[in-house]
Protein backbone atom coordinates (compact mmCIF):
# COMPACT_ATOMS: atom_id res chain seq x y z
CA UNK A 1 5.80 -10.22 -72.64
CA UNK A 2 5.68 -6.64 -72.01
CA UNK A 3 2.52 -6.67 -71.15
CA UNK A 4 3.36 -8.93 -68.48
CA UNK A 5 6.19 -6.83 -67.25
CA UNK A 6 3.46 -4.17 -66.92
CA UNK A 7 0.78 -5.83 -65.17
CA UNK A 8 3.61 -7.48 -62.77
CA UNK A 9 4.37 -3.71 -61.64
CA UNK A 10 0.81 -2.64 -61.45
CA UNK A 11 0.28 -5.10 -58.84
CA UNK A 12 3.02 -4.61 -56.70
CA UNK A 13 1.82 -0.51 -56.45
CA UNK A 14 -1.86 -2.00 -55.14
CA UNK A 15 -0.06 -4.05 -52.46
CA UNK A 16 2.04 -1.59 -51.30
CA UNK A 17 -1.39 1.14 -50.90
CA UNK A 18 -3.26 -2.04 -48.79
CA UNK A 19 -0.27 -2.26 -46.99
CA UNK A 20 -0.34 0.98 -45.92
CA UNK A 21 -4.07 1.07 -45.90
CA UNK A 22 -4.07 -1.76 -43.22
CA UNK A 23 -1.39 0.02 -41.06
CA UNK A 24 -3.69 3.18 -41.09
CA UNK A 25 -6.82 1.06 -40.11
CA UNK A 26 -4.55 -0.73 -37.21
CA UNK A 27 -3.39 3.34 -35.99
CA UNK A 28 -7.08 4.60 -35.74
CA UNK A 29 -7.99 0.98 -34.10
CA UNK A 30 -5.68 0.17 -31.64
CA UNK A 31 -3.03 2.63 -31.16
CA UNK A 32 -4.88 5.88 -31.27
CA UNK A 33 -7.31 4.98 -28.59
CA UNK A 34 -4.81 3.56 -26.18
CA UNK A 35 -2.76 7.23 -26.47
CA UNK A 36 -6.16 8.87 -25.97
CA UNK A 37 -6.72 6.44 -22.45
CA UNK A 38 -3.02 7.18 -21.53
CA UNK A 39 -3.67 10.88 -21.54
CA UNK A 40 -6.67 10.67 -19.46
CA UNK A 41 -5.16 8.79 -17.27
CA UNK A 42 -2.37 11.42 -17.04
CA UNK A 43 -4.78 13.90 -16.47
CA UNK A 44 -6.67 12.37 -13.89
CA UNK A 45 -3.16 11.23 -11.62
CA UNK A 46 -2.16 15.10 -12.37
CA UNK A 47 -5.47 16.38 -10.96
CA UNK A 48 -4.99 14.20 -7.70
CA UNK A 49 -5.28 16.46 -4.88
CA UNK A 50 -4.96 15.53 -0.58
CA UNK A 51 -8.28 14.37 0.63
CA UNK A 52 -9.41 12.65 -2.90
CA UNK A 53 -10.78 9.29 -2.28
CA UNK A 54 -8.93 7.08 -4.75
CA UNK A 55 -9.01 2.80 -5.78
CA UNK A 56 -5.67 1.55 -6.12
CA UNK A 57 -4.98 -1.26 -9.48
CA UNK A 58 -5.50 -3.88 -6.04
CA UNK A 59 -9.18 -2.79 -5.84
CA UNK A 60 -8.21 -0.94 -2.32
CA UNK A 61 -10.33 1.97 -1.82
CA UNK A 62 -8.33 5.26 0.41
CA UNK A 63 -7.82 8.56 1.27
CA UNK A 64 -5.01 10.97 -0.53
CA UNK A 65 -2.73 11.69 2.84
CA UNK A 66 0.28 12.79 0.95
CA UNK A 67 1.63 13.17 -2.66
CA UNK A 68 4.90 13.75 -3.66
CA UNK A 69 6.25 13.56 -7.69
CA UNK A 70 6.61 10.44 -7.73
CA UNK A 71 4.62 8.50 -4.76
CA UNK A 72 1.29 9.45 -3.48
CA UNK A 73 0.61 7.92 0.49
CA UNK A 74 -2.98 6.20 1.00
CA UNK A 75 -4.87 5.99 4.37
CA UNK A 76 -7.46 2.63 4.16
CA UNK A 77 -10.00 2.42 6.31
CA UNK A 78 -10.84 4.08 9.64
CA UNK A 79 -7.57 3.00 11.52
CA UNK A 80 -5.14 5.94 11.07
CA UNK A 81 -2.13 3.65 11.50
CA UNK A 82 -2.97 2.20 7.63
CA UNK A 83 -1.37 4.46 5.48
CA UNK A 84 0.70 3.25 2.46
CA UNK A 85 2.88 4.83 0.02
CA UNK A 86 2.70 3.72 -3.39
CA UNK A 87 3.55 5.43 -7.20
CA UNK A 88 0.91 7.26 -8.47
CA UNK A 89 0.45 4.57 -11.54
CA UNK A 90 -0.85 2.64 -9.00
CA UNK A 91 -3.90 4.79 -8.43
CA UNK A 92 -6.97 3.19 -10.92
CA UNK A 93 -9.33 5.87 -10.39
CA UNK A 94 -9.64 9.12 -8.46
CA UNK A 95 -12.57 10.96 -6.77
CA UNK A 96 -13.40 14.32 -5.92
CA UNK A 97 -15.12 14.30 -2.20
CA UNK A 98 -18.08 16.36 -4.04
CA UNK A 99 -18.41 13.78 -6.64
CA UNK A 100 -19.31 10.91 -4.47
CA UNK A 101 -22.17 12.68 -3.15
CA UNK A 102 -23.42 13.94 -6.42
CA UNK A 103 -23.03 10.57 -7.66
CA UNK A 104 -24.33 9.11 -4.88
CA UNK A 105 -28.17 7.71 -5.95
CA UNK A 106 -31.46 9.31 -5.02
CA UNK A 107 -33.11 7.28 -2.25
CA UNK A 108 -36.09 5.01 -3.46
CA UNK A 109 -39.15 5.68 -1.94
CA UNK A 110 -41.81 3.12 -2.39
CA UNK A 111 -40.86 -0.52 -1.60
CA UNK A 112 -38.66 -1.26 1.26
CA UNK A 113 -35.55 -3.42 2.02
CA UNK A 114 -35.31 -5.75 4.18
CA UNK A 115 -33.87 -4.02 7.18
CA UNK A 116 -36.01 -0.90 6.78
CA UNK A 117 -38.83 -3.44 6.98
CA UNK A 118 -37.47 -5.20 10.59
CA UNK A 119 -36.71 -1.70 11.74
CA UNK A 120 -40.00 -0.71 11.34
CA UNK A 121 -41.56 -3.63 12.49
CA UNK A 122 -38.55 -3.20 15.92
CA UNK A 123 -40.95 0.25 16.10
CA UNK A 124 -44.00 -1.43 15.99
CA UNK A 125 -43.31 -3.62 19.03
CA UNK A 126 -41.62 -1.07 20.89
CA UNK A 127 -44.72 1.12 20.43
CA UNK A 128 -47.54 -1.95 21.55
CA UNK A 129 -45.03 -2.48 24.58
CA UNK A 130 -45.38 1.02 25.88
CA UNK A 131 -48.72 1.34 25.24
CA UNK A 132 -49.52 -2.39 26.85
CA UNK A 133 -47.72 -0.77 30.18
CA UNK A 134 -49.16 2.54 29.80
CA UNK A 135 -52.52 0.90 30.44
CA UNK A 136 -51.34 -1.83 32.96
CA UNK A 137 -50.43 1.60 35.24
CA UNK A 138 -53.69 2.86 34.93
């Protein structure tokens, strides 16, 4: 019976270490990298600056007019009138005005889109119609 009494204890040390085992898997899971996307995000709203463009949590895309500690105001679109204040938490993601060009992609060159193609065609015809009355002077 001893023996018992023994192994009984032994067992209740090894579920005490998974316990804490698990708890240190669920930190470096879950926790951990929600601080580390909370921080960024903190970063990034601290780095807002006037003139950034910016995409609100709606999926509206503006201009920085304003920012105060608390609220930041957005222009959208080209009618100056639009401007909204909002809290900064609602700001998704922020951009630099030199990003978007950098980030911007290189133009293709080789096949063309559709309204490169009717553009250039729009050429073609305007070309054959001067020509056609070039001639019809002569």
């Amino acid at each position: 019976m001893i023996y018992a009494n023994g192994a009984a204890a032994g067992g209740g040390s090894t579920m005490i270490i998974m316990m804490v085992a698990l708890i240190g898997i669920m930190y470096f899971l879950m926790i951990r990298p929600q601080r580390k996307e909370q921080k960024k995000m903190q970063e990034m709203l601290s780095a807002m600056e006037v003139g950034d463009a910016v995409m609100t949590t709606g999926g509206f895309y503006g201009i920085v007019i304003d920012i105060s500690d608390e609220d930041v105001i957005v222009e959208f679109g080209n009618n100056k009138n639009c401007r909204i204040p909002m809290k900064r938490e609602a700001i998704a993601s922020v951009e630099k005005p030199g990003q978007a060009v950098a980030a911007a992609p290189a133009p293709r060159t080789g096949k063309k889109g559709k309204a490169a193609k009717a553009e250039e065609a729009a050429e073609e015809v305007k070309e054959e119609t001067v020509d056609t009355a070039d001639n019809e002077a002569k």
